[in-house]
C-alpha atoms as a PDB file:
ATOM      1  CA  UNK A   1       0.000   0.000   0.000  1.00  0.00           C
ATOM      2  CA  UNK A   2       0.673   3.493  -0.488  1.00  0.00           C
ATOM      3  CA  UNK A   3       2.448   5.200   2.119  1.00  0.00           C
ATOM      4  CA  UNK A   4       1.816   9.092   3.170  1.00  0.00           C
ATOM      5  CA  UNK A   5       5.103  10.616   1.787  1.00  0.00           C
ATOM      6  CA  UNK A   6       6.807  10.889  -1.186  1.00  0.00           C
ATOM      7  CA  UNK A   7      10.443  11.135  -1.609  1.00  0.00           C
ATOM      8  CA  UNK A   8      11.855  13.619  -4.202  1.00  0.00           C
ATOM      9  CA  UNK A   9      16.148  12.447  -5.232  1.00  0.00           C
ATOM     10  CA  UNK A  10      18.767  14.288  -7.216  1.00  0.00           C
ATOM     11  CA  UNK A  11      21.401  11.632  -8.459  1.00  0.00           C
ATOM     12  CA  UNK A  12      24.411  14.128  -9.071  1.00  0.00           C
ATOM     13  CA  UNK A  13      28.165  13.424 -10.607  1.00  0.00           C
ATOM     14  CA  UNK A  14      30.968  15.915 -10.897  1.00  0.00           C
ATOM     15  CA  UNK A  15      32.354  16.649 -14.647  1.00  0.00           C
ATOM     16  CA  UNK A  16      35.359  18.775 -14.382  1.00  0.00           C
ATOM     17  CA  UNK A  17      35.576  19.687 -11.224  1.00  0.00           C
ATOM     18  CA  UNK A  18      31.899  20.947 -11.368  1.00  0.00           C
ATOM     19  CA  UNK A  19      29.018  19.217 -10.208  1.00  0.00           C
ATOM     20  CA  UNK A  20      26.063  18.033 -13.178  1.00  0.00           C
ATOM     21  CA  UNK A  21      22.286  16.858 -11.966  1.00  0.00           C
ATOM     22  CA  UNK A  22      20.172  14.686 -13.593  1.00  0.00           C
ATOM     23  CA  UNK A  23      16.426  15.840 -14.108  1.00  0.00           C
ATOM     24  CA  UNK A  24      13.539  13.744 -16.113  1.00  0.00           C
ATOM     25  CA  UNK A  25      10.827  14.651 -18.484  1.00  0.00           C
ATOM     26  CA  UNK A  26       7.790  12.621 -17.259  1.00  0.00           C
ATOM     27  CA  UNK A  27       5.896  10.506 -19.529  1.00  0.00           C
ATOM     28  CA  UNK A  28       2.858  11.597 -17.908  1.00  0.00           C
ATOM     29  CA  UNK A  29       2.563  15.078 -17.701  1.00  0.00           C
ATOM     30  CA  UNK A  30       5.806  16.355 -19.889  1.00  0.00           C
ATOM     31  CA  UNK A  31       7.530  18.007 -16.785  1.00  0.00           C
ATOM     32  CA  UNK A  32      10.717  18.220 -16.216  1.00  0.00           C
ATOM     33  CA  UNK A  33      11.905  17.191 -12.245  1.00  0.00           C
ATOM     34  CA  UNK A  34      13.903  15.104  -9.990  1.00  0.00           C
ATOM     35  CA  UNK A  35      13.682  11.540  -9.618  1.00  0.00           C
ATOM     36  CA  UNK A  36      10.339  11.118  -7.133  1.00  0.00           C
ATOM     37  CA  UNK A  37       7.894   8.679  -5.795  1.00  0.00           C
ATOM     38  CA  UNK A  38       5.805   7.756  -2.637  1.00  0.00           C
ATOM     39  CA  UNK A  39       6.724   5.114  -0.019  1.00  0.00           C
ATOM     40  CA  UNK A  40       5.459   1.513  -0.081  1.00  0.00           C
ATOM     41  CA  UNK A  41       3.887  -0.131   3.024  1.00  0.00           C
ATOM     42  CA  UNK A  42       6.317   0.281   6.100  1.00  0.00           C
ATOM     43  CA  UNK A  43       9.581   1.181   4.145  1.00  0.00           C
ATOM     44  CA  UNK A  44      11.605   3.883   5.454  1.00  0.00           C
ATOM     45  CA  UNK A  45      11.985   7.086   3.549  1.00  0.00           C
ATOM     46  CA  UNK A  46      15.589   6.130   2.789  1.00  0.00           C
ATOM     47  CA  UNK A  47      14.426   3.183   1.410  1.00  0.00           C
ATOM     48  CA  UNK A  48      12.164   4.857  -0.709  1.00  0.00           C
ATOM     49  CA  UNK A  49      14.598   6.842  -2.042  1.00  0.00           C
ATOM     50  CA  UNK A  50      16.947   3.787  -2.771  1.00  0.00           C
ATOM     51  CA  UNK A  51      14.113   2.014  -4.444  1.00  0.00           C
ATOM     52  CA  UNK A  52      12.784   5.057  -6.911  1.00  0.00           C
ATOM     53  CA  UNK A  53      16.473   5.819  -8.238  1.00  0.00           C
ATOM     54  CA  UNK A  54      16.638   1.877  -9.009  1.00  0.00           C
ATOM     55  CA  UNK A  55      12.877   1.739 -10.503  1.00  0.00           C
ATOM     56  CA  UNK A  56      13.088   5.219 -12.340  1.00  0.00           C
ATOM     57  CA  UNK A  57      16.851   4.920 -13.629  1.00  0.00           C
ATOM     58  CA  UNK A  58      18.552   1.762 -12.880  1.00  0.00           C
ATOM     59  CA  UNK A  59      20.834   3.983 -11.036  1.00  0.00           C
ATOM     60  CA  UNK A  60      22.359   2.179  -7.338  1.00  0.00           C
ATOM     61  CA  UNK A  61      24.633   5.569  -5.957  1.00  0.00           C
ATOM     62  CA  UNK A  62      26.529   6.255  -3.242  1.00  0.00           C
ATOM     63  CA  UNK A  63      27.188   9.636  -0.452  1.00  0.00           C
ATOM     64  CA  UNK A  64      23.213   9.296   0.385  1.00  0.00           C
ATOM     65  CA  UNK A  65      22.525  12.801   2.030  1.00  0.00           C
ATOM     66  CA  UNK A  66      18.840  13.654   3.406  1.00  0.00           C
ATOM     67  CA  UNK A  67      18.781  17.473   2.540  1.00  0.00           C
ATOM     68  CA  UNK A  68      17.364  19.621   5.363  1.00  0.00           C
ATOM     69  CA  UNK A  69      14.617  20.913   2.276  1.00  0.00           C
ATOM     70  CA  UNK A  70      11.372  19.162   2.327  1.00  0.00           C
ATOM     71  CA  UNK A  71       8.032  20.575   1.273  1.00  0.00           C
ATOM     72  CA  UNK A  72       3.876  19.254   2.102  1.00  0.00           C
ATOM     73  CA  UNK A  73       1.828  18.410  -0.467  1.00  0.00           C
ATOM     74  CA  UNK A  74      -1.893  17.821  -1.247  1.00  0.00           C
ATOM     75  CA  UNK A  75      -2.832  14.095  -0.040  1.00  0.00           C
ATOM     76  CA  UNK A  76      -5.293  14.272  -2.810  1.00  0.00           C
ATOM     77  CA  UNK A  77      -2.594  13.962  -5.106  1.00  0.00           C
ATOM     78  CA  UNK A  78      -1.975  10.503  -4.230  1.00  0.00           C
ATOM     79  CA  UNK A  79      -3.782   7.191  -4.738  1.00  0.00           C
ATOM     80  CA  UNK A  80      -5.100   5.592  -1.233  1.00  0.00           C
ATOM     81  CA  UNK A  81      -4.885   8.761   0.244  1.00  0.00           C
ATOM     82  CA  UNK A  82      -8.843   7.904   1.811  1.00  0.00           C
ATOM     83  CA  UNK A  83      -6.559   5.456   3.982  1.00  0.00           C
ATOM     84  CA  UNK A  84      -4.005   8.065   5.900  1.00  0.00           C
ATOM     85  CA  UNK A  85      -6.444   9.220   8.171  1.00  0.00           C
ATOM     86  CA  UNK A  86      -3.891  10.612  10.499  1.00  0.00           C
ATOM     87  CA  UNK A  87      -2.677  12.953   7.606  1.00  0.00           C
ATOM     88  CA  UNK A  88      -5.678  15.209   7.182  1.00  0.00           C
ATOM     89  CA  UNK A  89      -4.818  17.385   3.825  1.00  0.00           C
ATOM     90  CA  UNK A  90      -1.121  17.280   3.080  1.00  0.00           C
ATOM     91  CA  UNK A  91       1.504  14.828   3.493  1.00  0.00           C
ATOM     92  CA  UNK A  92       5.255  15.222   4.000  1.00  0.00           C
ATOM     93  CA  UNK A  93       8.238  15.233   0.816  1.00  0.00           C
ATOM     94  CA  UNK A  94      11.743  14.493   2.115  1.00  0.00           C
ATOM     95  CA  UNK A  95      14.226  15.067  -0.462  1.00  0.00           C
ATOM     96  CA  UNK A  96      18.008  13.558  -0.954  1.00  0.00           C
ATOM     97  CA  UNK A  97      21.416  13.549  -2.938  1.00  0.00           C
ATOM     98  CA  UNK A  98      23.043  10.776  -4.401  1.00  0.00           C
ATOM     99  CA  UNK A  99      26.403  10.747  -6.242  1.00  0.00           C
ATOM    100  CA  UNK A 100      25.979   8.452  -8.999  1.00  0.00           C
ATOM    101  CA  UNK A 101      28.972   7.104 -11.586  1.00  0.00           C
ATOM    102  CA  UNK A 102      26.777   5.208 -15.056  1.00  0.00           C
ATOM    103  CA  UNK A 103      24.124   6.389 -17.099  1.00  0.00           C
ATOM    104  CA  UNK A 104      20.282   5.987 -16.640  1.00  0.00           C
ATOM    105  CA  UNK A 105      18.004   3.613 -18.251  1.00  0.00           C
ATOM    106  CA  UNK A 106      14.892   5.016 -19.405  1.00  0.00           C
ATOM    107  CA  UNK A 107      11.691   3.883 -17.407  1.00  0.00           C
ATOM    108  CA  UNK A 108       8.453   4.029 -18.366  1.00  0.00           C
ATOM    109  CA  UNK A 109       8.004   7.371 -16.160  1.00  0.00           C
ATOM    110  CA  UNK A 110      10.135   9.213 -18.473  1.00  0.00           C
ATOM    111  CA  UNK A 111      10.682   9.929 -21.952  1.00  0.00           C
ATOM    112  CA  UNK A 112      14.370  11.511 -21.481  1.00  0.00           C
ATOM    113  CA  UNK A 113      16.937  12.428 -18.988  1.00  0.00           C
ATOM    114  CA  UNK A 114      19.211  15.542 -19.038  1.00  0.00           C
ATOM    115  CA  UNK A 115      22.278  16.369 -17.018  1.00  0.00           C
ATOM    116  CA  UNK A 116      22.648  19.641 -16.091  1.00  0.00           C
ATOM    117  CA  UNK A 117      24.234  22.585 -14.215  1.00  0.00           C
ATOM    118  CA  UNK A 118      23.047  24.123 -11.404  1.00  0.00           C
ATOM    119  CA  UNK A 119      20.967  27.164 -13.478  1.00  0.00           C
ATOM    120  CA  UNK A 120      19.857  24.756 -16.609  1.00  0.00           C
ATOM    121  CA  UNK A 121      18.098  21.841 -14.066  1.00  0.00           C
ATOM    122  CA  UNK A 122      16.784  25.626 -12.140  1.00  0.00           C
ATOM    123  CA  UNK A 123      15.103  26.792 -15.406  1.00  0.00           C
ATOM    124  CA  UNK A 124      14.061  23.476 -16.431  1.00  0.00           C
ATOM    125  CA  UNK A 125      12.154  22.171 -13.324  1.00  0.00           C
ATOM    126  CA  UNK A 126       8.897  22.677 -13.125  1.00  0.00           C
ATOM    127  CA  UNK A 127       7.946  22.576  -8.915  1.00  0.00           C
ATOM    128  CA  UNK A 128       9.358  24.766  -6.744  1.00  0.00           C
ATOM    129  CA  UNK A 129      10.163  21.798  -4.265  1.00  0.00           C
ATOM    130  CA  UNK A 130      12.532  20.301  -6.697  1.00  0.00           C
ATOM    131  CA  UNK A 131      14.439  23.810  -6.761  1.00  0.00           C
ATOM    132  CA  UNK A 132      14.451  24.611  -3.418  1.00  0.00           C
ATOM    133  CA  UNK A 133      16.144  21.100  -2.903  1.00  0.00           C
ATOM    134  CA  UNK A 134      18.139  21.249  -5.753  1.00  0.00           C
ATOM    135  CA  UNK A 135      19.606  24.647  -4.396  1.00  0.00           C
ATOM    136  CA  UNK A 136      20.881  23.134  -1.192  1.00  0.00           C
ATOM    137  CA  UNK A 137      22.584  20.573  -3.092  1.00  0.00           C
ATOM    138  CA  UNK A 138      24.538  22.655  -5.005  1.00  0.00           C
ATOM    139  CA  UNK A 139      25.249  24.897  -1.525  1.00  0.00           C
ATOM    140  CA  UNK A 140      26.676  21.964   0.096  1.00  0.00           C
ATOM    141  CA  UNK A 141      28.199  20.716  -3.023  1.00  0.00           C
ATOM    142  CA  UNK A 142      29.891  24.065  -3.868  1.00  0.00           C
ATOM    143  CA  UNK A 143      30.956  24.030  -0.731  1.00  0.00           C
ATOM    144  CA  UNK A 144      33.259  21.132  -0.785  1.00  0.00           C
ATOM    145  CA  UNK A 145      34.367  21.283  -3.882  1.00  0.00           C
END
């Protein structure tokens, strides 16, 4: 069953000394965003994370971070939502970083994948989660670099 929270994940590598993010256009809806997805049953949002990269990319990373960004959202977005009764109107979306070192596969969620720099993935994504999040990436990525 549907869990109450979705999980939003920018898989990131670093091309010349400069990091690159990969964003997908959605099969659904034509957007551009991060890899994202709900939990399943009693999984952990970690493992929710770890499980959307694989479905959505193929992608395993490594240097999991939980960013400090996270954002509520309409339950009535989501399938099952009649069930989380303890979740009123809006349920939580906990986003994370993962350095990644292969290509994506294509998924049936997405129609193409793009890695970019910090102020192409900005202009391209459509929610203003996915840039908030993305934005402390590149802060703390910046930041060690």
């Amino acid at each position: 069953m549907r869990a109450p929270f979705q999980v939003l994940v920018f898989p990131y590598r670093i091309f010349n000394e400069q990091p690159r993010y990969l964003i997908g256009k959605r099969s659904d809806n034509g957007v551009w965003q991060a890899v994202s997805g709900g939990g399943e049953d009693s999984e952990s949002t970690i493992e929710a994370a770890k499980r959307e990269l694989k479905e959505e990319t193929g992608l395993i990373g490594s240097d999991w971070q939980k960013l400090d960004s996270m954002c509520m959202l309409p339950k009535v977005y989501y399938a099952g939502h009649e069930n989380w009764t303890n979740h009123q109107f809006v349920v939580p979306e906990y986003s994370f970083s993962v350095r990644v070192s292969t290509e994506p596969q294509l998924s049936s969620e997405h129609t193409k994948f793009r890695w970019c720099g910090f102020q192409e993935a900005s202009e391209l994504l459509k929610y203003d989660s996915n840039r908030i999040a993305l934005w402390e990436l590149n802060q703390r990525l910046n930041r060690n670099l």
